[in-house]
C-alpha atoms as a PDB file:
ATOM      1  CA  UNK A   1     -24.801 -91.044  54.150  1.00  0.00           C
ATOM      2  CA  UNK A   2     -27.405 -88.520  52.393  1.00  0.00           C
ATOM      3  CA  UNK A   3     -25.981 -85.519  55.407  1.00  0.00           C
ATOM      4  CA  UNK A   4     -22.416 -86.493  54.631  1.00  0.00           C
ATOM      5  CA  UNK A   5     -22.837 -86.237  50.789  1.00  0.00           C
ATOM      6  CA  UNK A   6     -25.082 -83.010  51.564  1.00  0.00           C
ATOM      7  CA  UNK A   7     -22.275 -81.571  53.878  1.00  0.00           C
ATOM      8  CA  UNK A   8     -19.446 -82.159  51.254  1.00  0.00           C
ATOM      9  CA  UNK A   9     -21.797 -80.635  48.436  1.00  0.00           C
ATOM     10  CA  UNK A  10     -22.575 -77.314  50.580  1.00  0.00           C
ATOM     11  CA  UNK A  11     -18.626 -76.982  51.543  1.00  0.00           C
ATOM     12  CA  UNK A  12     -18.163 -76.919  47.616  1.00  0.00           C
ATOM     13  CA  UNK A  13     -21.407 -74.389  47.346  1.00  0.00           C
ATOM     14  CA  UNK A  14     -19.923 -71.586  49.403  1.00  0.00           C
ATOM     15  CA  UNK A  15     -21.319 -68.304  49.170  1.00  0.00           C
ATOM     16  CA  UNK A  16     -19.855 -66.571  46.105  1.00  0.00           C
ATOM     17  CA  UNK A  17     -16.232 -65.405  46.325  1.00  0.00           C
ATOM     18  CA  UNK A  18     -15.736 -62.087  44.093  1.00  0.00           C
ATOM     19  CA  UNK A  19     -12.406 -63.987  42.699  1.00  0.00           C
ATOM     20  CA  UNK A  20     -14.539 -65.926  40.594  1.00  0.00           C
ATOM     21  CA  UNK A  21     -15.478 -62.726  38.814  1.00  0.00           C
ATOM     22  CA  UNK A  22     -12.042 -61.413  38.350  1.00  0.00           C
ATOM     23  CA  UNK A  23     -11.670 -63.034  35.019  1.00  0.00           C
ATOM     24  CA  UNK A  24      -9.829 -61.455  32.176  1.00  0.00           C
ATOM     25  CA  UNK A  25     -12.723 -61.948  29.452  1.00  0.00           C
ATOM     26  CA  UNK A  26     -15.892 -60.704  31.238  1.00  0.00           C
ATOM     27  CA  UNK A  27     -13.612 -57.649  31.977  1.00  0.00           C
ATOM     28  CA  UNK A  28     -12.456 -57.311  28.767  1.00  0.00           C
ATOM     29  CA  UNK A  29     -16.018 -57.868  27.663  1.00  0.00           C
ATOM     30  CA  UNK A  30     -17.617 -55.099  30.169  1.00  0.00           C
ATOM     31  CA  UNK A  31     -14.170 -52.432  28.828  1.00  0.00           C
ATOM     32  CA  UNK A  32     -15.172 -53.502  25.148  1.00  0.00           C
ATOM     33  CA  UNK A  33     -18.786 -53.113  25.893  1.00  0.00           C
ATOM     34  CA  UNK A  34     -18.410 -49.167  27.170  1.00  0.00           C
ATOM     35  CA  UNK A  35     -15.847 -48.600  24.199  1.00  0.00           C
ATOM     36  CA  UNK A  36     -18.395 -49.786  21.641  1.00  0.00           C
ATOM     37  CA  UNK A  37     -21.066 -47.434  23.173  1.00  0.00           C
ATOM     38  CA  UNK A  38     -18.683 -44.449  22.877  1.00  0.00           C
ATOM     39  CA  UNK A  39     -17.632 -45.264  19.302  1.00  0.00           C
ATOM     40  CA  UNK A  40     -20.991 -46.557  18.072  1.00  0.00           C
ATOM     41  CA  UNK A  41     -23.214 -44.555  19.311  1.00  0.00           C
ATOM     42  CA  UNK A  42     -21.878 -41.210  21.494  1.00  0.00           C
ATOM     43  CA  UNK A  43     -24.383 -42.054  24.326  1.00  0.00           C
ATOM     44  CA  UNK A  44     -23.542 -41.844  28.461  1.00  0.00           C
ATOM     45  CA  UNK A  45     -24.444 -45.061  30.642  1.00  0.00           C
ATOM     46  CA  UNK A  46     -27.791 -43.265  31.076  1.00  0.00           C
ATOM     47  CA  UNK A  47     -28.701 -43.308  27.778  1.00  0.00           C
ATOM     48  CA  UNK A  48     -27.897 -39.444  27.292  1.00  0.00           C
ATOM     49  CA  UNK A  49     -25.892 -37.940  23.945  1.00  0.00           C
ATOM     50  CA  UNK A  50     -22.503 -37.100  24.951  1.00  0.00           C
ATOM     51  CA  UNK A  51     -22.217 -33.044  23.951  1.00  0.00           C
ATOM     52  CA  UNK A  52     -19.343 -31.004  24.932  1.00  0.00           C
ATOM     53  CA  UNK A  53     -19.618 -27.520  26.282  1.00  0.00           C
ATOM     54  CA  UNK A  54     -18.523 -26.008  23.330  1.00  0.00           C
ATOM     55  CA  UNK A  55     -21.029 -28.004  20.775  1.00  0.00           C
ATOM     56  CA  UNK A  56     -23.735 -26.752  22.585  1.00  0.00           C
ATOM     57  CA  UNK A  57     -23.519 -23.351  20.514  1.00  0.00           C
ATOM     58  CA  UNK A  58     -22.736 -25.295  17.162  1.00  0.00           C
ATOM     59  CA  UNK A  59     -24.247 -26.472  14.227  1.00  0.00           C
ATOM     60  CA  UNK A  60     -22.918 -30.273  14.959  1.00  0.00           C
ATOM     61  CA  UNK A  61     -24.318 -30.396  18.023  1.00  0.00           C
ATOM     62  CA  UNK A  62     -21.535 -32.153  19.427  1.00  0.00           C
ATOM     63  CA  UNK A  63     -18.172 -30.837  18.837  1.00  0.00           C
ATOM     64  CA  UNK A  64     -16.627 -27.617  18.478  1.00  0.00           C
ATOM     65  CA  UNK A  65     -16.079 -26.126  14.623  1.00  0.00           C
ATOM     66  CA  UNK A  66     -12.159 -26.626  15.634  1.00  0.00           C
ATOM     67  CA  UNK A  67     -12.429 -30.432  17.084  1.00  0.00           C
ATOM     68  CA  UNK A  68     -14.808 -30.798  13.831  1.00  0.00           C
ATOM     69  CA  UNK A  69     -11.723 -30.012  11.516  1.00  0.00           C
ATOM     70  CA  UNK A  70      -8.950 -31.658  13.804  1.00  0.00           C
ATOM     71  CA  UNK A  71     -11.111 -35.614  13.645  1.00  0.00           C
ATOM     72  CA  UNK A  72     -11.653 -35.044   9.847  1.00  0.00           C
ATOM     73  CA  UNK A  73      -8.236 -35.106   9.062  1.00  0.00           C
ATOM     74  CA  UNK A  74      -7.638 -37.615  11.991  1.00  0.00           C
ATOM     75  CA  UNK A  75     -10.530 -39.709  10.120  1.00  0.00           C
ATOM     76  CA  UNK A  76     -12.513 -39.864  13.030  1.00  0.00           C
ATOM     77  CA  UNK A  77     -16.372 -39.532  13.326  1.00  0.00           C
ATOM     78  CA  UNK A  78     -17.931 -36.467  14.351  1.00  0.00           C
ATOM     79  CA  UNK A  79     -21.120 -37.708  14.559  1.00  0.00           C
ATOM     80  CA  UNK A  80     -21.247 -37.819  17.891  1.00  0.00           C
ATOM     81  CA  UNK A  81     -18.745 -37.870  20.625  1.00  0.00           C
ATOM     82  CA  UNK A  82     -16.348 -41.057  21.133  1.00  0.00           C
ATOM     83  CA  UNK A  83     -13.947 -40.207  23.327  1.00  0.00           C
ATOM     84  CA  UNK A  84     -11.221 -41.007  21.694  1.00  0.00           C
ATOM     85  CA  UNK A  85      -8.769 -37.876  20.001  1.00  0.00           C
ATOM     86  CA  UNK A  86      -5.397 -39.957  20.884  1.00  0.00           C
ATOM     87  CA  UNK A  87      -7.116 -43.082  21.920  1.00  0.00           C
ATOM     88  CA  UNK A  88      -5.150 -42.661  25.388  1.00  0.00           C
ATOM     89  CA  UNK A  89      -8.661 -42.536  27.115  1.00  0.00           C
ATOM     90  CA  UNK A  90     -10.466 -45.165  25.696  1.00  0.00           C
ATOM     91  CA  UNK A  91      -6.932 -47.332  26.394  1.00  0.00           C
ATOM     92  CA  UNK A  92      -7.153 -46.282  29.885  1.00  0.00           C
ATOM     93  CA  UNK A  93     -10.695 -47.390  30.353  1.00  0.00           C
ATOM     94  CA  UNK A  94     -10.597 -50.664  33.105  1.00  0.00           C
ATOM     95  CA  UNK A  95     -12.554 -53.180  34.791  1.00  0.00           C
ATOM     96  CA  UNK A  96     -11.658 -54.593  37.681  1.00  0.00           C
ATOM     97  CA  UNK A  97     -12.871 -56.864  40.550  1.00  0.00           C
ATOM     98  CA  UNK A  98     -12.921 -56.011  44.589  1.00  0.00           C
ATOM     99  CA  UNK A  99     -14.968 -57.617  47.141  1.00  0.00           C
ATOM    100  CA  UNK A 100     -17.479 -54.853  46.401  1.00  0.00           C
ATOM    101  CA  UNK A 101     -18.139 -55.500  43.602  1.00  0.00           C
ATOM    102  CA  UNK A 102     -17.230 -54.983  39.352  1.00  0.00           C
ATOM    103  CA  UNK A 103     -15.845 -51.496  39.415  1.00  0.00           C
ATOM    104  CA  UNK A 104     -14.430 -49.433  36.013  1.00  0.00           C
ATOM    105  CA  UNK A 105     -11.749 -46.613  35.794  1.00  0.00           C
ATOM    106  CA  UNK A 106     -10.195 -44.786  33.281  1.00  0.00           C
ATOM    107  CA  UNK A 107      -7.613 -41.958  32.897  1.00  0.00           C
ATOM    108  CA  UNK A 108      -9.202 -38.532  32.029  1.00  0.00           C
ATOM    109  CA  UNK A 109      -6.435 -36.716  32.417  1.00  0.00           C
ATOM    110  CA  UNK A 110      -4.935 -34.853  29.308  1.00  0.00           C
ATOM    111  CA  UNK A 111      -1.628 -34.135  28.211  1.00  0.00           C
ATOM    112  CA  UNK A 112      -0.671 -30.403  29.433  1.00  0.00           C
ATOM    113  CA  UNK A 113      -2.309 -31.263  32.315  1.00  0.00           C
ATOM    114  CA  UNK A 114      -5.718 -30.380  31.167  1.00  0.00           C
ATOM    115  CA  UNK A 115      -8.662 -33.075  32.654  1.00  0.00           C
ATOM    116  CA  UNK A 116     -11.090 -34.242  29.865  1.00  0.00           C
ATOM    117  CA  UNK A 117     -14.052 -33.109  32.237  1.00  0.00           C
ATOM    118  CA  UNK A 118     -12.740 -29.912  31.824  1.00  0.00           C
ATOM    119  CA  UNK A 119     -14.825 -29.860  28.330  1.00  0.00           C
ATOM    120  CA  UNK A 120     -18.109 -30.861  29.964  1.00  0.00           C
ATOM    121  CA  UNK A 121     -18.280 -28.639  32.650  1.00  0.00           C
ATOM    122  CA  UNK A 122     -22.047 -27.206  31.833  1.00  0.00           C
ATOM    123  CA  UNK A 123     -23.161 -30.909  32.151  1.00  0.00           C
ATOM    124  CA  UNK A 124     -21.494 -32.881  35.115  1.00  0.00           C
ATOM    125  CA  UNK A 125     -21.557 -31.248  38.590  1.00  0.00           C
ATOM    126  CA  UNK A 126     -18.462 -33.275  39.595  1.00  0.00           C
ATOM    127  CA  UNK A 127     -15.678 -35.599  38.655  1.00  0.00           C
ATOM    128  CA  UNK A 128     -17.119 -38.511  40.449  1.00  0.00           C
ATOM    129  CA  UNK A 129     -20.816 -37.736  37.792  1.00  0.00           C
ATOM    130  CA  UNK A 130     -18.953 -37.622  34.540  1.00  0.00           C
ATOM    131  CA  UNK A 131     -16.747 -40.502  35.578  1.00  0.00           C
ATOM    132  CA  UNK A 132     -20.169 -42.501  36.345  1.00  0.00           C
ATOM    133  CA  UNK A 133     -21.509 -40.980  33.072  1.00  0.00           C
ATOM    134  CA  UNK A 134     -18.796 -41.677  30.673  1.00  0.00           C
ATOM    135  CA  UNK A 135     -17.507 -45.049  31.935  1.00  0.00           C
ATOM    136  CA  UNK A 136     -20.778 -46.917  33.820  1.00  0.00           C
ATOM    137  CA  UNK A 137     -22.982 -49.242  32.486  1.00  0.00           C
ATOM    138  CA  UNK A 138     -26.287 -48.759  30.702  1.00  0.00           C
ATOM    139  CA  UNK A 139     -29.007 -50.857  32.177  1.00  0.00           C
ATOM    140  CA  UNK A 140     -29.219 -53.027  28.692  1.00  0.00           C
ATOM    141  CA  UNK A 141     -25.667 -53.399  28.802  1.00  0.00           C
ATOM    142  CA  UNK A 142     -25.975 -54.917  32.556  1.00  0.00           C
ATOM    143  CA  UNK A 143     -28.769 -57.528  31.580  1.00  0.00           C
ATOM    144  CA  UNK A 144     -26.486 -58.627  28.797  1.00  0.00           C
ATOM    145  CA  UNK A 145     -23.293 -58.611  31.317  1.00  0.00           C
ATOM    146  CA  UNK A 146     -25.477 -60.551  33.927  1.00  0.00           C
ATOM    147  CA  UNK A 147     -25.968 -63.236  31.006  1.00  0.00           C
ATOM    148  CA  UNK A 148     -22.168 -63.346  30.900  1.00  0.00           C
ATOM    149  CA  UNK A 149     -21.968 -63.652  34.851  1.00  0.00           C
ATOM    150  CA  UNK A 150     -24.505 -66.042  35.484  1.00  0.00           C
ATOM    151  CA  UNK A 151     -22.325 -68.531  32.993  1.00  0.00           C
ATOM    152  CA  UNK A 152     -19.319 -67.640  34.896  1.00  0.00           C
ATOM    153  CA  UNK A 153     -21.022 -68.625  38.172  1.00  0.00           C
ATOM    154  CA  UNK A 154     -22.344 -71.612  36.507  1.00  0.00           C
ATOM    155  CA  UNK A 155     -19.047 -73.520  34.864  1.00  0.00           C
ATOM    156  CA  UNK A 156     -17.512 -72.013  38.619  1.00  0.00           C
ATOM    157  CA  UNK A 157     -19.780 -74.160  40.593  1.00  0.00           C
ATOM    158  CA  UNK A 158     -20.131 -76.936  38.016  1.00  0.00           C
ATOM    159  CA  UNK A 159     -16.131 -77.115  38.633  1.00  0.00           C
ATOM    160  CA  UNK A 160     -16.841 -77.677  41.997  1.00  0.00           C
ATOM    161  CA  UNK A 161     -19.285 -79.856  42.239  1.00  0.00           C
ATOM    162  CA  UNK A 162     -16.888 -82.331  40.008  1.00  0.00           C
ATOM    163  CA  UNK A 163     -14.895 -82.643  42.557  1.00  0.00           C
ATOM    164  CA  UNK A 164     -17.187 -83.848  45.464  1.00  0.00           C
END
């Protein structure tokens, strides 16, 4: 009786599928999460201000005198830099679930054609080291995401475990 019950438990207690991570609020949550780094705070996943190439010979710091003037009238910060001109980027920013894993994208591309890297050339090597820069996941961020995960996991299997 005890290896029966035991055997029907385990067949509920499968190894992890990713599916069970592929739920709309923890990626909403992980999209919102890089967002509100960008727009708080200006900082890359490793910690790292965010300058462009041309701030690096201004007085901000972090934009250009031009991009300075164009965000005042759009009422956007230049404290530091968000990102977020049209807002097409930060819209395009996505989390999504494979069997590999919790992956993000986003759209850098520009209108004109232009590629958003194409302003931080003097501080990403390639595509594939701004796009882990700009849309990653700081380790603090992670700890609180795992929080997040580890409930998911838990209500997932406490589901399952109803129905034995």
């Amino acid at each position: 009786m005890i290896k029966t019950i035991f055997l029907e438990i385990a067949e509920k207690l499968k190894p992890i599928k990713y599916d069970i991570f592929d739920n709309p609020e923890l990626l909403k949550i992980i999209t919102k999460t890089i967002k509100d780094r960008l727009n708080k705070s200006g900082v890359d996943s490793e910690g790292q201000i965010i300058r462009t190439d041309a701030s690096r010979v201004t007085p901000s710091g972090r934009y250009s005198a031009y991009t300075v003037r164009v965000k005042k009238k759009k009422g956007q910060t230049t404290k530091h830099v968000t990102l977020k001109d049209s807002g097409s980027f930060q819209d395009s920013i996505e989390a999504f679930v494979t069997p590999d894993g919790i992956f993000t994208k986003a759209d850098f591309s520009k209108e004109g054609g232009a590629n958003i890297i194409d302003n931080f050339l003097d501080s990403f090597n390639t595509d594939s080291e701004f796009n882990d820069a700009i849309i990653g996941i700081q380790k603090s961020e992670k700890i609180k995401l795992i929080d997040i995960i580890i409930e998911i996991t838990r209500n997932y299997y406490a589901m399952q475990l109803q129905k034995v």
